[in-house]
N, C-alpha and C. Protein backbone atom coordinates (compact mmCIF):
# COMPACT_ATOMS: atom_id res chain seq x y z
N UNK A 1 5.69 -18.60 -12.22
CA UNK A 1 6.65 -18.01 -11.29
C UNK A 1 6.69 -16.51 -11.52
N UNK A 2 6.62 -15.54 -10.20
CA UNK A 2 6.57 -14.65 -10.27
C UNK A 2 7.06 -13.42 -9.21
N UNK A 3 7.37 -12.70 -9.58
CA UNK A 3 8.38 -11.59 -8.46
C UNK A 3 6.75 -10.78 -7.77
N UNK A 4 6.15 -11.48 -6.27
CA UNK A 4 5.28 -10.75 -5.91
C UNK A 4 6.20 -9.62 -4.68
N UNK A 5 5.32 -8.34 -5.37
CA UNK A 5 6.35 -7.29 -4.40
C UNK A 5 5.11 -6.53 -3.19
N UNK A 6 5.55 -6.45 -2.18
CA UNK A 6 4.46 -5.85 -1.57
C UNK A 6 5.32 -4.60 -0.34
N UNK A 7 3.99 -3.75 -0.36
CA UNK A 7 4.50 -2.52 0.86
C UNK A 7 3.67 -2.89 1.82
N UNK A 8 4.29 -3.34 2.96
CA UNK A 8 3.30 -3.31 4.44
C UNK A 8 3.30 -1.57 4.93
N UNK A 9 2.18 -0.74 5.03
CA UNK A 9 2.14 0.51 5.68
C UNK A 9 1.75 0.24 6.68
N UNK A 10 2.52 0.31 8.18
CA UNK A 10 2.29 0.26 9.59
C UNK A 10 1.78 1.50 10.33
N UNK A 11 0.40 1.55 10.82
CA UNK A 11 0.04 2.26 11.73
C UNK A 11 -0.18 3.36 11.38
N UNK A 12 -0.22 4.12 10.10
CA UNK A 12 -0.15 5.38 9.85
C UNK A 12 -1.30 5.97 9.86
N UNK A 13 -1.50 6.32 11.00
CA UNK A 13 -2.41 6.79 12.15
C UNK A 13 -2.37 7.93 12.80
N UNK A 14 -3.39 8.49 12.74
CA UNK A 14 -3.31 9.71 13.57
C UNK A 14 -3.21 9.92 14.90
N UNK A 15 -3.23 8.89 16.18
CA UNK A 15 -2.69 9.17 17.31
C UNK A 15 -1.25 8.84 17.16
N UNK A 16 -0.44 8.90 16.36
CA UNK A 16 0.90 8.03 16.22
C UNK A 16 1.62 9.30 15.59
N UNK A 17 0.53 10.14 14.60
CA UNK A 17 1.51 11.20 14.07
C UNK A 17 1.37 12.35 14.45
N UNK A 18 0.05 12.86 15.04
CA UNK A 18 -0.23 14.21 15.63
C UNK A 18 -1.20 14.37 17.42
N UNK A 19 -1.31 12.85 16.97
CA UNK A 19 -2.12 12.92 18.27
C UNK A 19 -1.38 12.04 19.75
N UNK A 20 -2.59 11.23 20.61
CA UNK A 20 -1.88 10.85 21.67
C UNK A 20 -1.03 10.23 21.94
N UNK A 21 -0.06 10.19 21.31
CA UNK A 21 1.41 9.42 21.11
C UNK A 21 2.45 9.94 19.67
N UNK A 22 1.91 11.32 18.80
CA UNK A 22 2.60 11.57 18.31
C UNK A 22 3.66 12.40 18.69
N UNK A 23 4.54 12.56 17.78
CA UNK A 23 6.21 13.53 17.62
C UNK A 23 6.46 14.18 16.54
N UNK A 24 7.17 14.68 16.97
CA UNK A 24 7.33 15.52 15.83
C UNK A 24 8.27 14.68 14.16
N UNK A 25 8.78 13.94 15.08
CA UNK A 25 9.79 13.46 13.90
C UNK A 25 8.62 12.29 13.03
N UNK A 26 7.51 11.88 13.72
CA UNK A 26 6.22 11.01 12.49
C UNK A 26 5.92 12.06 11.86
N UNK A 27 5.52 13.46 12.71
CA UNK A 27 4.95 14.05 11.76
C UNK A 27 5.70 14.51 10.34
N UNK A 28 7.17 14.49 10.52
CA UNK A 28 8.32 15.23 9.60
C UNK A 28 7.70 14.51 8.25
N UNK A 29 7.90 12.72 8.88
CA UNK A 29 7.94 11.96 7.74
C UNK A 29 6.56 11.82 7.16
N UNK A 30 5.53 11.95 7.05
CA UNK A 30 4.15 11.69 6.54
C UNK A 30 4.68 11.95 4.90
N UNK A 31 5.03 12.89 4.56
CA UNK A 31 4.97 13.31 3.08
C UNK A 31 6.17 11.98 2.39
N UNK A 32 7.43 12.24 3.12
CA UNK A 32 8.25 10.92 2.25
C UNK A 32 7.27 9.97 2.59
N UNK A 33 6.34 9.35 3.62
CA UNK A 33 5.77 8.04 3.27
C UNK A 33 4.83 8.01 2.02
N UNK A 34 3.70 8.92 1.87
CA UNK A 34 3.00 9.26 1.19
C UNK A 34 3.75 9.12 -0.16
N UNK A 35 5.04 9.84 -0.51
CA UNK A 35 5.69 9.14 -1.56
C UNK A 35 6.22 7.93 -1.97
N UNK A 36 6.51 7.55 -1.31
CA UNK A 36 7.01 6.04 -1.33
C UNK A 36 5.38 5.31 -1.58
N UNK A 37 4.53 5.33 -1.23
CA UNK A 37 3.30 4.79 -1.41
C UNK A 37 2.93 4.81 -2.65
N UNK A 38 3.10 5.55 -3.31
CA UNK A 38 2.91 6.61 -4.40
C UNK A 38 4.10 5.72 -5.48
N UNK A 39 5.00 5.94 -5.33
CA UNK A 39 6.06 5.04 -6.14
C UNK A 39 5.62 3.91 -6.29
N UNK A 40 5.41 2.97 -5.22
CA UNK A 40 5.55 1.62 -4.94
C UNK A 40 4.23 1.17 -5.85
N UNK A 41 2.72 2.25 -5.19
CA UNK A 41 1.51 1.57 -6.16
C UNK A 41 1.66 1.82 -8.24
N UNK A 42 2.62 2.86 -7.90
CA UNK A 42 2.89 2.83 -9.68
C UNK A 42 4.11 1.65 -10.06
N UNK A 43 4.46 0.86 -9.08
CA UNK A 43 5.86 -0.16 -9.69
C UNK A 43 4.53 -1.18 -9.91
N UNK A 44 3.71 -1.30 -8.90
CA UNK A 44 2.76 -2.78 -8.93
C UNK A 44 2.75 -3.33 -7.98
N UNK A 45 3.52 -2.54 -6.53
CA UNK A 45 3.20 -3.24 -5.45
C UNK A 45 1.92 -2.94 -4.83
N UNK A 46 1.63 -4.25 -4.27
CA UNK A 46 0.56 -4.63 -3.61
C UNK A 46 0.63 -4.00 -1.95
N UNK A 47 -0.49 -3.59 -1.89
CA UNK A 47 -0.09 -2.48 -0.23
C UNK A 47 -0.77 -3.45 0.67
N UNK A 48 -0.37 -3.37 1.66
CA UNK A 48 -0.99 -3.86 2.78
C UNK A 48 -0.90 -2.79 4.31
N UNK A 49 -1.98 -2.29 4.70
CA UNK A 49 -1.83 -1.20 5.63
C UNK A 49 -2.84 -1.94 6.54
N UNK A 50 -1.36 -1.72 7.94
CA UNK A 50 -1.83 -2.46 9.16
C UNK A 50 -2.64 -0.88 10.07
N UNK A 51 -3.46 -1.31 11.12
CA UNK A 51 -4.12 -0.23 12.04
C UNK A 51 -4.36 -0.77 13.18
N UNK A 52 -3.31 0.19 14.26
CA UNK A 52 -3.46 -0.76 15.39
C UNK A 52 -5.11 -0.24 15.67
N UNK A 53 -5.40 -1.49 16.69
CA UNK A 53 -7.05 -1.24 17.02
C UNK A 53 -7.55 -1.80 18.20
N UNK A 54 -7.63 -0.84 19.16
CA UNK A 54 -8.19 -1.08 20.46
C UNK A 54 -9.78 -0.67 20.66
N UNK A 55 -9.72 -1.13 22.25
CA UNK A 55 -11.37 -0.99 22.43
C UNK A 55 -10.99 0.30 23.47
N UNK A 56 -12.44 0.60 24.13
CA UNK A 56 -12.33 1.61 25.28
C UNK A 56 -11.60 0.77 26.84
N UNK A 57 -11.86 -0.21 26.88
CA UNK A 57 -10.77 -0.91 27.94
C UNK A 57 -9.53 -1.36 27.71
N UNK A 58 -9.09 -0.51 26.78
CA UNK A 58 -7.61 -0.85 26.19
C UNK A 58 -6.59 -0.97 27.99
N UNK A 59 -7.41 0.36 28.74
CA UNK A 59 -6.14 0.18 29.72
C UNK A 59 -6.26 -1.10 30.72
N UNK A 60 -7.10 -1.41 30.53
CA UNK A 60 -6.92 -3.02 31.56
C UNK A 60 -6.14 -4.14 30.93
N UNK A 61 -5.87 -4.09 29.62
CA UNK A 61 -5.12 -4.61 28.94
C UNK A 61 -3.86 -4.64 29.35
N UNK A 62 -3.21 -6.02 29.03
CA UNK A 62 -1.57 -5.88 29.24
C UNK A 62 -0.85 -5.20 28.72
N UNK A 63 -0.88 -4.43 27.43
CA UNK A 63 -0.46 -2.99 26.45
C UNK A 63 -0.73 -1.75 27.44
N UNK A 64 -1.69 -1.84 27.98
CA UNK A 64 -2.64 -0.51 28.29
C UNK A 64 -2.16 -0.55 29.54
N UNK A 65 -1.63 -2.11 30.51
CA UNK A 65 -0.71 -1.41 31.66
C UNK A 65 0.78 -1.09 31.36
N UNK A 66 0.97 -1.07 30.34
CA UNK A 66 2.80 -0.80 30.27
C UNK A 66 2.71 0.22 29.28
N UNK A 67 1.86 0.61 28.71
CA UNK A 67 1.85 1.60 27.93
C UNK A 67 0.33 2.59 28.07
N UNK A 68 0.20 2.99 29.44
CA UNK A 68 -1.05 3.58 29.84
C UNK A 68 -1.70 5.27 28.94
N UNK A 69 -2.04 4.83 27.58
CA UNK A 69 -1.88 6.24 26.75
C UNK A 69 -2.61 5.56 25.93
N UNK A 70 -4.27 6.17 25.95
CA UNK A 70 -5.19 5.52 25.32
C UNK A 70 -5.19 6.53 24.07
N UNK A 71 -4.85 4.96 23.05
CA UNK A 71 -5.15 5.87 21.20
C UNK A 71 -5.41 4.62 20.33
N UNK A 72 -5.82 4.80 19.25
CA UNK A 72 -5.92 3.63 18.25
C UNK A 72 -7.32 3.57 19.00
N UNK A 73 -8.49 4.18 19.10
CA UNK A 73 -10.00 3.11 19.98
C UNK A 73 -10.39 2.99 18.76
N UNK A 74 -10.62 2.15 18.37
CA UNK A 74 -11.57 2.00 17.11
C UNK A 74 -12.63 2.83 17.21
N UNK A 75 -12.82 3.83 15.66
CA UNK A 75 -13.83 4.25 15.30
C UNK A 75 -13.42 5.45 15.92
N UNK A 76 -12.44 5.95 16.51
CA UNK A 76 -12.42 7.40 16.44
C UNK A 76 -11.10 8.32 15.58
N UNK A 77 -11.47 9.52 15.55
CA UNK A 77 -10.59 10.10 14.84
C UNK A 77 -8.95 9.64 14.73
N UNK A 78 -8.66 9.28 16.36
CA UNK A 78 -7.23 9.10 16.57
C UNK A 78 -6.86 7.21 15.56
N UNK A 79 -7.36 6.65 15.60
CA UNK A 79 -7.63 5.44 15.11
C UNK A 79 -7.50 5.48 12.92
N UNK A 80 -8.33 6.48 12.77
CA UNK A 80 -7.87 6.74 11.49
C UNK A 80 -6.68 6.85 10.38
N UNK A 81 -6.18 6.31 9.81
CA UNK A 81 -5.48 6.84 9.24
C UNK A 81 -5.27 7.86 8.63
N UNK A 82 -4.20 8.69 8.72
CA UNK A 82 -4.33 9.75 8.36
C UNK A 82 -4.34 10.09 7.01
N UNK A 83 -4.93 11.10 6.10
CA UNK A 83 -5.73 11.45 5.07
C UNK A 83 -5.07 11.21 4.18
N UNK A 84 -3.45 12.10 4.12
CA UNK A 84 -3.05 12.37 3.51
C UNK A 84 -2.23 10.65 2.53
N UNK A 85 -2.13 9.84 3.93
CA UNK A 85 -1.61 8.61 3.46
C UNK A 85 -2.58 7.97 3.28
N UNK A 86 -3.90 8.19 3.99
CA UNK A 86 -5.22 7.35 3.17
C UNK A 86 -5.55 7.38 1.62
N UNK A 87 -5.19 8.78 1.39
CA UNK A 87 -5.55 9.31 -0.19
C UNK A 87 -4.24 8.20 -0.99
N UNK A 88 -3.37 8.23 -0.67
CA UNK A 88 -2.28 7.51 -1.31
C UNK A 88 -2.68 5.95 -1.26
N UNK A 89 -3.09 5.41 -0.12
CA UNK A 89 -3.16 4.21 0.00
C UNK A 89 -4.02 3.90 -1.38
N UNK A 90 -5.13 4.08 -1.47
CA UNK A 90 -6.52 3.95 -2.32
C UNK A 90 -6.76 2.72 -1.74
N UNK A 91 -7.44 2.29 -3.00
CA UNK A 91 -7.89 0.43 -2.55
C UNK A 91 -7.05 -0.50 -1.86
N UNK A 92 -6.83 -0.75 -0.72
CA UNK A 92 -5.87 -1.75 -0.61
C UNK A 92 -6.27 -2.69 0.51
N UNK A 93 -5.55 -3.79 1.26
CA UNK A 93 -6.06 -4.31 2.13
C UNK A 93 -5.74 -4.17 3.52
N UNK A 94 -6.76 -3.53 4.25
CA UNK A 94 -6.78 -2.93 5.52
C UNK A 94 -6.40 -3.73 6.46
N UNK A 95 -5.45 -4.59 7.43
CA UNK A 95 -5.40 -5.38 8.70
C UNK A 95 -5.36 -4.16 10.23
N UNK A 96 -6.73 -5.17 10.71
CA UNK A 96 -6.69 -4.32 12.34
C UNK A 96 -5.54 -5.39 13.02
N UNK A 97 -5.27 -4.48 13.78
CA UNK A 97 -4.43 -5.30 14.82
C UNK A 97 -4.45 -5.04 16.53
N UNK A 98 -4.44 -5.82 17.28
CA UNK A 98 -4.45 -5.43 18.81
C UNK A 98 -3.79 -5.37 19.44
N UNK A 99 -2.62 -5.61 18.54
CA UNK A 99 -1.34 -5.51 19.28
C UNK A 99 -0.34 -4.85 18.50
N UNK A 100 1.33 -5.38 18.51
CA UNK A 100 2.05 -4.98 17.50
C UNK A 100 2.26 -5.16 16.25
N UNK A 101 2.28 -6.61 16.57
CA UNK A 101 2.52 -7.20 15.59
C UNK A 101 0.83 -8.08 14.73
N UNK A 102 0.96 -8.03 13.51
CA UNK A 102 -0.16 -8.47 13.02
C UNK A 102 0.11 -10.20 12.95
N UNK A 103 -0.37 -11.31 13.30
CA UNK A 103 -0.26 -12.18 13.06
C UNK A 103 -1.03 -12.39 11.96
N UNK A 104 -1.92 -11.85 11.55
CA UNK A 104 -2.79 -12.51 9.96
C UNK A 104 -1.94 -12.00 8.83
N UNK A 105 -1.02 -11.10 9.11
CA UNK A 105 0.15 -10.16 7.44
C UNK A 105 0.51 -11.75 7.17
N UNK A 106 1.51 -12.69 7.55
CA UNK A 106 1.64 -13.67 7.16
C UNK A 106 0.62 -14.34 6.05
N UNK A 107 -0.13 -14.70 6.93
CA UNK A 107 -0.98 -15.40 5.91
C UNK A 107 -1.92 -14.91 4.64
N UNK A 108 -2.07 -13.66 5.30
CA UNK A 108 -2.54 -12.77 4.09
C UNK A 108 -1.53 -12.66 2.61
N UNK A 109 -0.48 -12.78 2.92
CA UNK A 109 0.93 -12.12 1.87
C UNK A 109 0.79 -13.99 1.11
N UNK A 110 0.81 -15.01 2.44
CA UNK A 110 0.85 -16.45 1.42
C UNK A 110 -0.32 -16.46 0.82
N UNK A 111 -1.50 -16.36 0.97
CA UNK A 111 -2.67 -16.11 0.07
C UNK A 111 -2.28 -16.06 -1.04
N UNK A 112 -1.19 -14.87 -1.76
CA UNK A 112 -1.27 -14.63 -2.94
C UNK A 112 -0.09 -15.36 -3.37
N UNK A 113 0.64 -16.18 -3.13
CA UNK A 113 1.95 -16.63 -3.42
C UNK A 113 1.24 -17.91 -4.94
N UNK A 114 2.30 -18.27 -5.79
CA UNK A 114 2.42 -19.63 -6.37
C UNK A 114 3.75 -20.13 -5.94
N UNK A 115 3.84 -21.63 -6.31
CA UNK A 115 4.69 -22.10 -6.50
C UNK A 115 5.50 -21.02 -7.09
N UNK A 116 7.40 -21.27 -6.69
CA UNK A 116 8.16 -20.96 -7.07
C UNK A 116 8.19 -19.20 -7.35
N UNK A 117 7.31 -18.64 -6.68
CA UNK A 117 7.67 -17.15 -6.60
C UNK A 117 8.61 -16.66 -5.94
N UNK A 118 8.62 -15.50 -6.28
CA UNK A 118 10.29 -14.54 -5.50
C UNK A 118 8.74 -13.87 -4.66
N UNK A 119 9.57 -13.26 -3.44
CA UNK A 119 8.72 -12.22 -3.04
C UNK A 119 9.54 -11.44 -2.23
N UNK A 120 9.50 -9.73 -2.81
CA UNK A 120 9.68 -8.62 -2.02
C UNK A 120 9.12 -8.03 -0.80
N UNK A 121 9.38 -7.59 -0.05
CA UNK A 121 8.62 -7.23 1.48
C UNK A 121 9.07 -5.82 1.41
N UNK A 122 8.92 -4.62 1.85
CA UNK A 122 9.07 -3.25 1.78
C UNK A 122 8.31 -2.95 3.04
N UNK A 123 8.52 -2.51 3.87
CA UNK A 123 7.83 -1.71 5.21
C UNK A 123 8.01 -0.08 5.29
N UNK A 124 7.24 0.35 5.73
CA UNK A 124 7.37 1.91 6.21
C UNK A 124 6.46 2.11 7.05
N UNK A 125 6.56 3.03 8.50
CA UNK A 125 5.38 3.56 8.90
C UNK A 125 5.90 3.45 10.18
N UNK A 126 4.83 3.79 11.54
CA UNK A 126 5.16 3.99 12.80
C UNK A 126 4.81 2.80 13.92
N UNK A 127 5.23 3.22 14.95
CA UNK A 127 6.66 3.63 16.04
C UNK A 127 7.61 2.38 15.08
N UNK A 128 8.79 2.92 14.49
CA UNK A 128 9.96 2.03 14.19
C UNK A 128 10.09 1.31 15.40
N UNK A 129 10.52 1.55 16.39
CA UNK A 129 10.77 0.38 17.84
C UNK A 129 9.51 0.03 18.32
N UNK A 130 8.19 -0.28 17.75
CA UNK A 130 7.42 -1.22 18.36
C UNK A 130 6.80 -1.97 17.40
N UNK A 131 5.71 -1.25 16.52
CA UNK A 131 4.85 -1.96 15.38
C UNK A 131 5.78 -1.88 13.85
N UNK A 132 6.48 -1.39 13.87
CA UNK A 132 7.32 -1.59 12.37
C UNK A 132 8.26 -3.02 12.82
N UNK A 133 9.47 -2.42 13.67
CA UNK A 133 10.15 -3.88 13.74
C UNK A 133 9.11 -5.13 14.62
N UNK A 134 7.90 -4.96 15.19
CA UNK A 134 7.32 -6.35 15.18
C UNK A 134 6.81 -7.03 13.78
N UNK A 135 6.28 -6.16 13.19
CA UNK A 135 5.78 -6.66 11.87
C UNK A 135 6.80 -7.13 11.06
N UNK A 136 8.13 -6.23 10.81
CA UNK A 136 9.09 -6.89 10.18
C UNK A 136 9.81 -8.41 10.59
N UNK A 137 9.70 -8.31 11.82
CA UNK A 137 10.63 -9.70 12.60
C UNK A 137 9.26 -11.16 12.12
N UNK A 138 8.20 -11.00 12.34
CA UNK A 138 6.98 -11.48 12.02
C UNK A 138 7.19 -11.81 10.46
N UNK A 139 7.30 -11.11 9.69
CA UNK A 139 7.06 -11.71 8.24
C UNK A 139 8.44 -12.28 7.79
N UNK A 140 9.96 -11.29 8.46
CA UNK A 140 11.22 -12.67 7.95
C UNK A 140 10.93 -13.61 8.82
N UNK A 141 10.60 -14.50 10.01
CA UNK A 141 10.46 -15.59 9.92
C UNK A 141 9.68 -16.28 9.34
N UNK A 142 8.53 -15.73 8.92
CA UNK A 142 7.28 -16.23 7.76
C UNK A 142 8.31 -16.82 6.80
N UNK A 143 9.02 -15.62 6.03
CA UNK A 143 9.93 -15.97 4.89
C UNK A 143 10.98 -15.61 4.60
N UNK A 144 11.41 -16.46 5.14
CA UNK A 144 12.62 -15.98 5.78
C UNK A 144 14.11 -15.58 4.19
N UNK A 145 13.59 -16.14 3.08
CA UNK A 145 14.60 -16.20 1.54
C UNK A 145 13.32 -15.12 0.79
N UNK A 146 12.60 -14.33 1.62
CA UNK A 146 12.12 -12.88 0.77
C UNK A 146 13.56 -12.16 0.89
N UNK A 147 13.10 -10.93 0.31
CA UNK A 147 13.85 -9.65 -0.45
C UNK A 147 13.16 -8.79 0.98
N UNK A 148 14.03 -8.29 1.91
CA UNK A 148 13.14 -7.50 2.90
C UNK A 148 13.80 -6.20 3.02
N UNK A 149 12.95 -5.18 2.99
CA UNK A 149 13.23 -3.43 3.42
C UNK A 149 12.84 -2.63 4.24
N UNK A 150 13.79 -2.17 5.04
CA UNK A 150 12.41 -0.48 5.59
C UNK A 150 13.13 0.51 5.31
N UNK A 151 12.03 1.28 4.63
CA UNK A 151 12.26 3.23 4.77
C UNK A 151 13.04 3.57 6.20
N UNK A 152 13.89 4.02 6.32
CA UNK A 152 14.19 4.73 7.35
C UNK A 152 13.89 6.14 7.51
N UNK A 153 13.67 7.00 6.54
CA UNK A 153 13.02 7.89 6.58
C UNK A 153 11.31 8.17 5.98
N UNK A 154 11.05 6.94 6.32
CA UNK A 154 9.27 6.82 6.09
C UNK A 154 9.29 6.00 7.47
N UNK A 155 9.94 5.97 8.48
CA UNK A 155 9.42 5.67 9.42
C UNK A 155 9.58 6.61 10.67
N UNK A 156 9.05 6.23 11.65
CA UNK A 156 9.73 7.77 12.95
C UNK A 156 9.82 6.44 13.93
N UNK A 157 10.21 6.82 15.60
CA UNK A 157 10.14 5.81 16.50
C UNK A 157 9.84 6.61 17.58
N UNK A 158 9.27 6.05 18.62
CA UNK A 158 8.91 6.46 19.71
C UNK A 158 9.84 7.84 20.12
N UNK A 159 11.31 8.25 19.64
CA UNK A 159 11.89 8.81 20.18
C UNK A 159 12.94 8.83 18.93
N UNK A 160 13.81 9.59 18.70
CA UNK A 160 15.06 9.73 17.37
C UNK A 160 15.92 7.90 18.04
N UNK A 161 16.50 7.99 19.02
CA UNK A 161 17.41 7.09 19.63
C UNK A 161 16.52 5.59 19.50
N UNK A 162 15.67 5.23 19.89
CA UNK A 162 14.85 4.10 19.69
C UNK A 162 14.53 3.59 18.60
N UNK A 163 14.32 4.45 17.37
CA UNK A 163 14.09 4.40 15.93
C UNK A 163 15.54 3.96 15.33
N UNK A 164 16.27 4.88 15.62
CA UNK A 164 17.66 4.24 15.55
C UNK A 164 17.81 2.83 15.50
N UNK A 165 17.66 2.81 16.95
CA UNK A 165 17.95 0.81 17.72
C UNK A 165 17.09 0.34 17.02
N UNK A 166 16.12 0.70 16.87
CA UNK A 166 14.86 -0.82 15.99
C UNK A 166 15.97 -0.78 14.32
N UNK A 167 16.00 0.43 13.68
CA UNK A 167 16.42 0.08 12.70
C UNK A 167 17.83 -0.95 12.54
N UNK A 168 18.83 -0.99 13.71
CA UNK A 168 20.18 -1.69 14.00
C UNK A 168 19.72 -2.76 14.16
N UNK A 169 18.69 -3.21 15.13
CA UNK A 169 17.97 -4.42 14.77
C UNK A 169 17.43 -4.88 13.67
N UNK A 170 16.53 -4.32 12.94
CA UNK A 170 16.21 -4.85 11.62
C UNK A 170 17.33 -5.58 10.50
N UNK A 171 18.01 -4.49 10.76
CA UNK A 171 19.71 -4.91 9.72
C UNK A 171 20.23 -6.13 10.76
N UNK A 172 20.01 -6.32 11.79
CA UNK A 172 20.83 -7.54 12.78
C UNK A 172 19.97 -8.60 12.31
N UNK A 173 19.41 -8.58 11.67
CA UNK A 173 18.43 -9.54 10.99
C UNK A 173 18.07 -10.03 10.00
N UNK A 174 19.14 -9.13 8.99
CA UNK A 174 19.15 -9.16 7.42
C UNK A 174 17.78 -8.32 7.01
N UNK A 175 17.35 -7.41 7.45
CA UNK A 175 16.45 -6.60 6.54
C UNK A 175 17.29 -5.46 6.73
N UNK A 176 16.94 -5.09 5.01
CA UNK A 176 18.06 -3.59 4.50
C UNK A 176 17.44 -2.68 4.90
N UNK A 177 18.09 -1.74 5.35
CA UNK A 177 17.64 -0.36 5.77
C UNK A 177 17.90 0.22 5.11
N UNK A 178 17.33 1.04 3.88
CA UNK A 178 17.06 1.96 3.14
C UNK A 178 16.80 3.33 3.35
């Protein structure tokens, strides 16, 4: 039996923080995430960094008609994570995703479980109102008697007011906002 603790890093991506869908307020936060990364791999948590990942027909997509703002194409700059949180990440395990929410984080996180473990959940990263609180709502029903967190200031949201609401949601859900 064992306390497995893990950081999901969402999206921390360069069309999300400087590029075709960034703000200013992702860009504020890059350095507190980068720390928190930094903390967390010296406690012993286990990272898990999601990347959203589209193709070049992203816009015929059902995303790509309600959200017509092509970024994340796989394999280009905007798609990358950005350096500064890449350098922090180091070795860890990369999930693409095509949407918001990752459906494989689940099963990836039970992979490492035994019998009778505790397990911590920790989130940080971008848009708070789309791919942070999908991923978070996604892993408390996975497990639902984890230990669950998000950075509020390691995350940004589409907008100050939206980041807000995702975070009021997260807490409407029993994950602590930190």
């Amino acid at each position: 039996m064992a306390d497995r603790k893990f950081l999901i890093v969402v999206d921390m991506q360069n069309d999300f923080i400087d590029g075709s869908l960034g703000t200013p307020e992702a860009q504020a936060m890059v350095e507190a995430a980068e720390k928190r990364i930094h903390e967390c791999r010296q406690a012993g948590y286990r990272i898990i960094a999601t990347l959203d990942t589209h193709t070049p027909d992203y816009m015929e997509t059902s995303e790509g008609k309600h959200l017509p703002v092509l970024h994340c194409i796989r394999g280009t700059h905007g798609w990358e994570i950005a350096d500064r949180i890449r350098n922090a990440l180091g070795e860890c395990v990369m999930l693409e995703k095509p949407t918001f929410g990752s459906v494989r984080l689940p099963d990836v996180i039970r992979e490492t479980l035994e019998e009778g473990d505790t397990l911590t959940i920790e989130l940080l990263g971008l848009c708070t109102d789309i791919c942070v609180v999908s991923n978070a709502l996604l892993l408390k029903a996975n497990f639902p008697e984890a230990d669950f967190s998000v950075h509020a200031d390691c995350c940004a949201g589409v907008t100050p007011e939206k980041h807000l609401a995702a975070l009021e949601t997260m807490r409407s859900c029993q994950i602590e906002v930190i």
